[in-house]
C-alpha atoms as a PDB file:
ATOM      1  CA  UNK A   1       0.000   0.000   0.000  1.00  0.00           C
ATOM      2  CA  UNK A   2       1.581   3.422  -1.099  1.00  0.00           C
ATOM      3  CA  UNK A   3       2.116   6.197   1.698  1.00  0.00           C
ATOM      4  CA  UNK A   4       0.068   9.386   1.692  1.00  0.00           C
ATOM      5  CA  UNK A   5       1.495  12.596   0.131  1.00  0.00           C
ATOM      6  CA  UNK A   6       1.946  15.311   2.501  1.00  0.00           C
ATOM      7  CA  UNK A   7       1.718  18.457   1.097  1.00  0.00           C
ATOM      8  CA  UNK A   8       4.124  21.188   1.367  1.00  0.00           C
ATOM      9  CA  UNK A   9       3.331  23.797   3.625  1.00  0.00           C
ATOM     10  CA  UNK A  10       3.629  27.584   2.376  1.00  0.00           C
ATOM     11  CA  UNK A  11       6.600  29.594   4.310  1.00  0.00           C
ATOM     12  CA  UNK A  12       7.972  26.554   6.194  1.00  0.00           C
ATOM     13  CA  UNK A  13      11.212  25.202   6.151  1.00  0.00           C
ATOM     14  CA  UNK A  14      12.024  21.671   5.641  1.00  0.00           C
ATOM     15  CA  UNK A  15      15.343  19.253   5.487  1.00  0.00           C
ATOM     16  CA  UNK A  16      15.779  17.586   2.011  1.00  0.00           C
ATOM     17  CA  UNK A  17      18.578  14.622   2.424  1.00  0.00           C
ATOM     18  CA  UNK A  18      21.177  15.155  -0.759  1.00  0.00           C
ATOM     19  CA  UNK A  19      21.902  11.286  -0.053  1.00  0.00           C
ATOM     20  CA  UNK A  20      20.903   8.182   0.930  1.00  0.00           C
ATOM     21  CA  UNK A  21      21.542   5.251   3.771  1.00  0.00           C
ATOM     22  CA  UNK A  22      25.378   4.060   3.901  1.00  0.00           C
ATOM     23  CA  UNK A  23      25.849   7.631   1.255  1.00  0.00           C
ATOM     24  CA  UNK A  24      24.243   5.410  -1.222  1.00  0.00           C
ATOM     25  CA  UNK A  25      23.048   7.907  -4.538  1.00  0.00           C
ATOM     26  CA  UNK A  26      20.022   8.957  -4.145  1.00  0.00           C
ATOM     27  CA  UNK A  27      18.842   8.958  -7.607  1.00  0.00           C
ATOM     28  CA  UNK A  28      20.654   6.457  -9.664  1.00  0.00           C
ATOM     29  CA  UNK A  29      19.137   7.747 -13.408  1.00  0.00           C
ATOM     30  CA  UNK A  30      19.140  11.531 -14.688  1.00  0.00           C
ATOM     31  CA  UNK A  31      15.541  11.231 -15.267  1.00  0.00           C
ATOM     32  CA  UNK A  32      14.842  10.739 -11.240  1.00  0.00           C
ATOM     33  CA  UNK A  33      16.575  13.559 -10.272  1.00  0.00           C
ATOM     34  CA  UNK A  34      14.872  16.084 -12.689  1.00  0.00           C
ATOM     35  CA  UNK A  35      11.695  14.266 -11.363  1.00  0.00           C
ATOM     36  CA  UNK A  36      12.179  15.300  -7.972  1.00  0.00           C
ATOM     37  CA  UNK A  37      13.236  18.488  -9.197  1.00  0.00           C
ATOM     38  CA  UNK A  38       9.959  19.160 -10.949  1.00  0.00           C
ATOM     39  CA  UNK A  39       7.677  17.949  -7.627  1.00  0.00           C
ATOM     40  CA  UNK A  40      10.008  20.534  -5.356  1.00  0.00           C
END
C-alpha cells in the first residue's frame, strides 16, 4: 500500500537529504533527479 502525500506547507522550512543510507546515490538515473526536481 503506497504512503500518503503530505503536502508542502507555504513559508515553512524543511530538510531535504542530498543522499541516501550508507551515502548510497540517491537517484541512480538523470531522469529521477529532474523528477524530484519538478515535484520541489
Amino acid at each position: 500500500m503506497p504512503s500518503a502525500t503530505i503536502p508542502l506547507e507555504y513559508d515553512t522550512y524543511y530538510h531535504i537529504y542530498n543522499r541516501g543510507i550508507d551515502g548510497c546515490n540517491l537517484y541512480r538515473e538523470t531522469d529521477d533527479y529532474k523528477h524530484f526536481l519538478k515535484l520541489y
